[in-house]
C-alpha atoms as a PDB file:
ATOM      1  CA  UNK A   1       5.998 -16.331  -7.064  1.00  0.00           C
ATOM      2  CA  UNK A   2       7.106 -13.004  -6.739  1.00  0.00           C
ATOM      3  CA  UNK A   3       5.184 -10.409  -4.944  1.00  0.00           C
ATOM      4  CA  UNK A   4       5.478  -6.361  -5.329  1.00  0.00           C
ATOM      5  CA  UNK A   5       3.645  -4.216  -2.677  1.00  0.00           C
ATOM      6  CA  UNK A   6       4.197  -0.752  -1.853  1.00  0.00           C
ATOM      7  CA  UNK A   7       5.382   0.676   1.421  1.00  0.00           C
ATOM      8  CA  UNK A   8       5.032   3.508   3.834  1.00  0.00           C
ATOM      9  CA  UNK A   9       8.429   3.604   4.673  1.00  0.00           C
ATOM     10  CA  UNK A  10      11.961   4.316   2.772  1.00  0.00           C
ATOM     11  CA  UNK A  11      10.289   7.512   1.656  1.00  0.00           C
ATOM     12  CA  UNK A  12      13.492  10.170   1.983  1.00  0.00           C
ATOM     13  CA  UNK A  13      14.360   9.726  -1.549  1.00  0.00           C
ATOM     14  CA  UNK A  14      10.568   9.725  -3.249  1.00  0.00           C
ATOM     15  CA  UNK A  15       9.869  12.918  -5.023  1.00  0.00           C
ATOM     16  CA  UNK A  16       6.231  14.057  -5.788  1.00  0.00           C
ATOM     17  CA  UNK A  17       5.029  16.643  -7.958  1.00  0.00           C
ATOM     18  CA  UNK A  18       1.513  17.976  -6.592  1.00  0.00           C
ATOM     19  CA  UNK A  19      -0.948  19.258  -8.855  1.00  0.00           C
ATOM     20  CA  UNK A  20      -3.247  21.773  -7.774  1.00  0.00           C
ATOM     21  CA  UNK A  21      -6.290  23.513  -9.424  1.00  0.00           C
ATOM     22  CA  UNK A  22      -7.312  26.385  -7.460  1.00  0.00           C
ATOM     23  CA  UNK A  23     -10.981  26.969  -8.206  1.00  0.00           C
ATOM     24  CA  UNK A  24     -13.298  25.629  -5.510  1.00  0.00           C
ATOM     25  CA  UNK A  25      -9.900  26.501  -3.446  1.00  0.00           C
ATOM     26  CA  UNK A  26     -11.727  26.127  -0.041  1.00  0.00           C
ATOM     27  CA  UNK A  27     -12.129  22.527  -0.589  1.00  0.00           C
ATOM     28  CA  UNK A  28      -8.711  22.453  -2.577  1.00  0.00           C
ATOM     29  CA  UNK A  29      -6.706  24.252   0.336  1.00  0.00           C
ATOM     30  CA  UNK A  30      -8.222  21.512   3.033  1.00  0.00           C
ATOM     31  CA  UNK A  31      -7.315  18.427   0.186  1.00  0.00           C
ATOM     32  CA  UNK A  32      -4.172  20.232   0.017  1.00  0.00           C
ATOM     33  CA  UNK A  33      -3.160  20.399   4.065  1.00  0.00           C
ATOM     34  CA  UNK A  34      -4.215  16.878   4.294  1.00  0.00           C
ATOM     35  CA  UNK A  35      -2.111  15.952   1.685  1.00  0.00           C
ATOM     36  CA  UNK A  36       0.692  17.417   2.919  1.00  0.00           C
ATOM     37  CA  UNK A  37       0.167  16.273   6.768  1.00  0.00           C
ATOM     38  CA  UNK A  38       0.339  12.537   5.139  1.00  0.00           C
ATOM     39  CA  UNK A  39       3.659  13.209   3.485  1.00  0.00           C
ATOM     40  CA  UNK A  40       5.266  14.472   6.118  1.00  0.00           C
ATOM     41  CA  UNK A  41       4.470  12.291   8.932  1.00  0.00           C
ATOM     42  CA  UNK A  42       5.472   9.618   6.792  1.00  0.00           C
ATOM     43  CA  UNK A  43       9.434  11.198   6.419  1.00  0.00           C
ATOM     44  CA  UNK A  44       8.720  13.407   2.993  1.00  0.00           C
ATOM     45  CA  UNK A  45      10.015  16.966   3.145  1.00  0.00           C
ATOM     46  CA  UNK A  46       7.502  18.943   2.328  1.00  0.00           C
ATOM     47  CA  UNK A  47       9.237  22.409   1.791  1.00  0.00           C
ATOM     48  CA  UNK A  48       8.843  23.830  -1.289  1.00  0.00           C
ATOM     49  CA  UNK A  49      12.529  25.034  -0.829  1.00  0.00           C
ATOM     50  CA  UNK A  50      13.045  21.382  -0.321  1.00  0.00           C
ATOM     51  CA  UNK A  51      14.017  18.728  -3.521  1.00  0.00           C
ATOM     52  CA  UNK A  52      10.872  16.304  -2.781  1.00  0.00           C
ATOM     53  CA  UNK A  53       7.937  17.952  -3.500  1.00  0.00           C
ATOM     54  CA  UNK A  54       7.393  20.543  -6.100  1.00  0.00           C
ATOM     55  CA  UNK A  55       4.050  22.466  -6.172  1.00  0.00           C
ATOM     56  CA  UNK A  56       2.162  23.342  -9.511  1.00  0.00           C
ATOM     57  CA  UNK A  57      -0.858  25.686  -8.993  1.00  0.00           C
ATOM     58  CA  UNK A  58      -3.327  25.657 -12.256  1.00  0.00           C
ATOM     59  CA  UNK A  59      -6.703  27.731 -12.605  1.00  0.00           C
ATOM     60  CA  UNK A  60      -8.605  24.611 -12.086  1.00  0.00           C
ATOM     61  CA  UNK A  61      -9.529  21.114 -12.677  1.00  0.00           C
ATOM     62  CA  UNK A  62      -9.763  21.188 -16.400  1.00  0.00           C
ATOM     63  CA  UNK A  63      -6.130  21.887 -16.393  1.00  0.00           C
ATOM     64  CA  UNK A  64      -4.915  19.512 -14.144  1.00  0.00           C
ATOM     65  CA  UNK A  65      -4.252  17.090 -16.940  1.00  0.00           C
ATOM     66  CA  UNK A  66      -1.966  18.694 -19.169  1.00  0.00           C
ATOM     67  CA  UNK A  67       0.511  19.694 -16.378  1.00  0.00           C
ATOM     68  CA  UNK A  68       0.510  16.541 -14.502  1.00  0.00           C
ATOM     69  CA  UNK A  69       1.748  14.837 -18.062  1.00  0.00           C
ATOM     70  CA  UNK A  70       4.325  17.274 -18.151  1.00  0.00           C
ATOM     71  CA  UNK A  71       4.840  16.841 -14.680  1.00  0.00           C
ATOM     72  CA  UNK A  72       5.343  13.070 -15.065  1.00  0.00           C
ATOM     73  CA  UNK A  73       7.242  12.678 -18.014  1.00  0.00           C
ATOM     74  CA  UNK A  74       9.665  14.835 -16.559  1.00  0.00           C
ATOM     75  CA  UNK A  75      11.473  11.936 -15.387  1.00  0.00           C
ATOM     76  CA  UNK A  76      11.657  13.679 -11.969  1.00  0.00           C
ATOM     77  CA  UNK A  77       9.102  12.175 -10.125  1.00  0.00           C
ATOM     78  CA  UNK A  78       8.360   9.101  -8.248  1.00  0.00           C
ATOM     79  CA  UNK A  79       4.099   9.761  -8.461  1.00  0.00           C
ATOM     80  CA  UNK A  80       2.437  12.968  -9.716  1.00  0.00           C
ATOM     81  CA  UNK A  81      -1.065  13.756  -7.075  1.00  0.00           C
ATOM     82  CA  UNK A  82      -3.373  15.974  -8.812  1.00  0.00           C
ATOM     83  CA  UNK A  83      -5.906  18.117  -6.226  1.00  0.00           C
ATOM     84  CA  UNK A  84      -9.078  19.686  -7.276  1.00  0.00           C
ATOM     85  CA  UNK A  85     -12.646  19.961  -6.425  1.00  0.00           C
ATOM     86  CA  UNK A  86     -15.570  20.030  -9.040  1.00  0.00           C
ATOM     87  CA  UNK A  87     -19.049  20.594  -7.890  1.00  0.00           C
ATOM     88  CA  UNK A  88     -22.111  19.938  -9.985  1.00  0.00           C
ATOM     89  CA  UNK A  89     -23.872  22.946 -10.365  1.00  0.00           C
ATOM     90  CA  UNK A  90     -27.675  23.868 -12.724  1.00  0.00           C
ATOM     91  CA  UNK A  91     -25.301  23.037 -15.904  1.00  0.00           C
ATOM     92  CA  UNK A  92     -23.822  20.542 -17.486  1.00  0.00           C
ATOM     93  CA  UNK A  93     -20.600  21.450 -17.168  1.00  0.00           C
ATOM     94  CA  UNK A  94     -19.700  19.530 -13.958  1.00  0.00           C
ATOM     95  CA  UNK A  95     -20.595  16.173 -16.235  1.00  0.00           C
ATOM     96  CA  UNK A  96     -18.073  17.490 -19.017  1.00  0.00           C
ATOM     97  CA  UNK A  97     -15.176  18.661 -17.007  1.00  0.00           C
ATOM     98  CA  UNK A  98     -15.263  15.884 -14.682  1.00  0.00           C
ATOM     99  CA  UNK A  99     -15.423  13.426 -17.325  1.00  0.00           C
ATOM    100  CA  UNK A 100     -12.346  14.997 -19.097  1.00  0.00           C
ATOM    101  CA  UNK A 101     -10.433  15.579 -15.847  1.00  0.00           C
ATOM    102  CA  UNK A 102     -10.806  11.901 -15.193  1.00  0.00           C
ATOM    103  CA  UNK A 103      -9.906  10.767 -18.080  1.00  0.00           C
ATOM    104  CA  UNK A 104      -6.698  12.978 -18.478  1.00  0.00           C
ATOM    105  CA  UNK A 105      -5.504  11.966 -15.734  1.00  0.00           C
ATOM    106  CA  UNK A 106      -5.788   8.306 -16.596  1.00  0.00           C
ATOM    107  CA  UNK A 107      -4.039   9.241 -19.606  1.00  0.00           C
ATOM    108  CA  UNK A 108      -1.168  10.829 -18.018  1.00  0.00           C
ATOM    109  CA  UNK A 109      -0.660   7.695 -15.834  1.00  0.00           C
ATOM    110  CA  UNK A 110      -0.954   5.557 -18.747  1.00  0.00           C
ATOM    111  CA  UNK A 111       1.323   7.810 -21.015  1.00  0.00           C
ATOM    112  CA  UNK A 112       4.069   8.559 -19.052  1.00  0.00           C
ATOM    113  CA  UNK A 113       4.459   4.972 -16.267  1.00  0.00           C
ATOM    114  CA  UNK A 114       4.335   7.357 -13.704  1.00  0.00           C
ATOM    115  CA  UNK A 115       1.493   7.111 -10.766  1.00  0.00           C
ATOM    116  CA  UNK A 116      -0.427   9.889 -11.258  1.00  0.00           C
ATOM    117  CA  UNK A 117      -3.357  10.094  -8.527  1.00  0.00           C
ATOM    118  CA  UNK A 118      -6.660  10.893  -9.269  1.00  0.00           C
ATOM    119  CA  UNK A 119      -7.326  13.187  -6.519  1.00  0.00           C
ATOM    120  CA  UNK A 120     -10.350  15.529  -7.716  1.00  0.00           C
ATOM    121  CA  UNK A 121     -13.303  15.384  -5.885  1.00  0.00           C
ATOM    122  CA  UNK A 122     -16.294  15.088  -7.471  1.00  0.00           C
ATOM    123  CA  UNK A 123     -19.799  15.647  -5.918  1.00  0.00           C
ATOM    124  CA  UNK A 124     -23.142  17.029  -6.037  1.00  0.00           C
ATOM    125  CA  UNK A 125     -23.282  20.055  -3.431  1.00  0.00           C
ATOM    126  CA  UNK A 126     -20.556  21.762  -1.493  1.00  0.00           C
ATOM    127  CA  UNK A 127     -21.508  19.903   1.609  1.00  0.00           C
ATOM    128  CA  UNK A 128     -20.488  16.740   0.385  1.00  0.00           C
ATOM    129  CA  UNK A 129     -17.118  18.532  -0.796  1.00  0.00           C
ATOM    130  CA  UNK A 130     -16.358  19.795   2.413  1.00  0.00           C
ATOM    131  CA  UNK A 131     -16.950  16.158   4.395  1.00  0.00           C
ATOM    132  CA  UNK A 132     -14.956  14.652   2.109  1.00  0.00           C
ATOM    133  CA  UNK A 133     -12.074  17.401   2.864  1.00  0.00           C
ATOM    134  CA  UNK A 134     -12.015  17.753   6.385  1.00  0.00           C
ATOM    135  CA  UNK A 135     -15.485  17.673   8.107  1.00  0.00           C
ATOM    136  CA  UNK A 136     -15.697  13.362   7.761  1.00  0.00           C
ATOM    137  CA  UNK A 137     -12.322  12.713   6.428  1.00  0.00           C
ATOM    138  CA  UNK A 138     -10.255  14.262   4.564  1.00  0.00           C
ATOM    139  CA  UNK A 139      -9.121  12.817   1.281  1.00  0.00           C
ATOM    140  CA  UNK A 140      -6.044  14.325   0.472  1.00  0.00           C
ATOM    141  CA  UNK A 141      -4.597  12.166   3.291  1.00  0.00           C
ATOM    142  CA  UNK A 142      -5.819   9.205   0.929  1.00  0.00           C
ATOM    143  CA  UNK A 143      -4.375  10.721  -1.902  1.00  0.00           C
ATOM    144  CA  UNK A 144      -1.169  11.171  -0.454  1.00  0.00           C
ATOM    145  CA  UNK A 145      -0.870   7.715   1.056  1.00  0.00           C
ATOM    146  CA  UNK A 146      -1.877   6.211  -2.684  1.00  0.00           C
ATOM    147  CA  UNK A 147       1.201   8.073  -3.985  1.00  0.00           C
ATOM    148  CA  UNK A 148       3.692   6.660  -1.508  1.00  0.00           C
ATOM    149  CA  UNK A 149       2.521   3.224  -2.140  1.00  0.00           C
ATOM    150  CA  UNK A 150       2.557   3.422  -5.803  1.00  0.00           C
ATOM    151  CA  UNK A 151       5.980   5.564  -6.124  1.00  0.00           C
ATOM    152  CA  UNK A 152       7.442   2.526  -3.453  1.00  0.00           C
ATOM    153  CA  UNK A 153       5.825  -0.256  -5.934  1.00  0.00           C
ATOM    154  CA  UNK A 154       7.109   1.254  -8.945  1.00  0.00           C
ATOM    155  CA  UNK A 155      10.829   1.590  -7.873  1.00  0.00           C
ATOM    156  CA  UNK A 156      10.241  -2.091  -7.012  1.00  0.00           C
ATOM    157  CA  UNK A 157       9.069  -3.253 -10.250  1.00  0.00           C
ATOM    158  CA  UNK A 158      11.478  -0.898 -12.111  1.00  0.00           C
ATOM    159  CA  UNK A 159      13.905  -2.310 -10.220  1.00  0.00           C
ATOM    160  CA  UNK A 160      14.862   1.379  -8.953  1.00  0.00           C
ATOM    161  CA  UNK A 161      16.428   1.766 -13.015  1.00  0.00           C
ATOM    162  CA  UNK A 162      13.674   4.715 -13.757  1.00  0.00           C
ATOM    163  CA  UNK A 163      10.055   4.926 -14.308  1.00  0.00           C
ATOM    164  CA  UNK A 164       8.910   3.509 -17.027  1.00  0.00           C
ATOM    165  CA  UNK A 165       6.337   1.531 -17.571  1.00  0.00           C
ATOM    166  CA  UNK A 166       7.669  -0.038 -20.801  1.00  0.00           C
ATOM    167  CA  UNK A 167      10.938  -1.371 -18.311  1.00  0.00           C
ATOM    168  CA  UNK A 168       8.757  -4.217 -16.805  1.00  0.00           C
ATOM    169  CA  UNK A 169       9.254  -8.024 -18.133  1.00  0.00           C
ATOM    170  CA  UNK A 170       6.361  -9.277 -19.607  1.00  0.00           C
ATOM    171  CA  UNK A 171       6.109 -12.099 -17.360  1.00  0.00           C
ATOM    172  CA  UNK A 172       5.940  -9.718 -14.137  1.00  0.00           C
ATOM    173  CA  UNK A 173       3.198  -7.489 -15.832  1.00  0.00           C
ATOM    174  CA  UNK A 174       0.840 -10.217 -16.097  1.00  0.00           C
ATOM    175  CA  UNK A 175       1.526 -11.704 -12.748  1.00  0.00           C
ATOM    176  CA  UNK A 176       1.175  -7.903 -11.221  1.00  0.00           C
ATOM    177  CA  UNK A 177      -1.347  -7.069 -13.336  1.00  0.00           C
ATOM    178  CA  UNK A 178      -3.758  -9.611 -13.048  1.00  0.00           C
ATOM    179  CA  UNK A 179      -4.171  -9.541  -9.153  1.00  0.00           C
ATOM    180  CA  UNK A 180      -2.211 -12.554  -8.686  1.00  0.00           C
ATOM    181  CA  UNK A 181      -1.209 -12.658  -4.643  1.00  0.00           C
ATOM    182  CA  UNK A 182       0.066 -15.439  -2.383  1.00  0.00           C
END
């Protein structure tokens, strides 16, 4: 049996596109820094002079999707991370946008073989927004730590001959796929 896992290491020739909606941009800018801390200790230059990570800054969350395709099917990128924050507020728009933001994202992934990470946060009050970006944790170390070990797993089950999805034997999928480990 063959096993594919993703590592932290061998990261100097991953590229990442990162995503950003700027509304709610004082939880964004914190998911954002954490992000970027995880890249970099872990070898990924992230200068945006540099050729590993390119920066795309949208209004906000609802528009996350659409670029993030773009992003991905690109064929430049090893993992797209998308960024944003959505807060419920006395509407109902928190329900629709993160709904749609979700599933866009999903879509992306799904559309293009790329790892695209879902990296919006989602919660009821701005407290709970701001522990999950820095006062508890902060997730966009998470985020950024999903995306190394899904663009190291993909090269692996591409075989490093692109990214996509489409390129894996239908043997492999299943075994990958269906949880199968050792």
């Amino acid at each position: 049996m063959t096993v594919f896992e993703g590592t932290f290491t061998q990261t100097e020739s991953l590229r990442f596109a990162i995503v950003i909606g700027r509304f709610n941009d004082l939880i964004v800018n914190k998911l954002l820094a954490g992000c970027e801390d995880c890249l970099k200790r872990h070898g990924v230059d992230i200068n945006p002079d540099g050729n590993q990570v390119d920066f795309y800054w949208v209004p906000g969350c609802f528009e996350i999707p659409l670029v993030a395709r773009k992003a991905a099917l690109s064929g430049r990128y090893d993992a797209v991370i998308c960024l944003g924050a959505v807060i419920r507020g006395q509407t109902p728009h928190f329900d629709f946008v993160a709904g749609e933001v979700s599933k866009g994202i999903a879509a992306a992934a799904f559309q293009s073989g790329v790892p695209v990470i879902f990296g919006v946060v989602t919660t009821d009050t701005m407290q709970q927004a701001l522990e999950r970006a820095g006062i508890k944790s902060n997730l966009g170390w998470n985020y950024a730590m999903n995306a190394l070990e899904m663009g190291t797993l993909m090269r692996q089950v591409n075989g490093l001959g692109g990214s996509s999805y489409e390129q894996l034997p239908a043997a492999s999928a299943v075994q990958v796929l269906s949880g199968d480990r050792p």
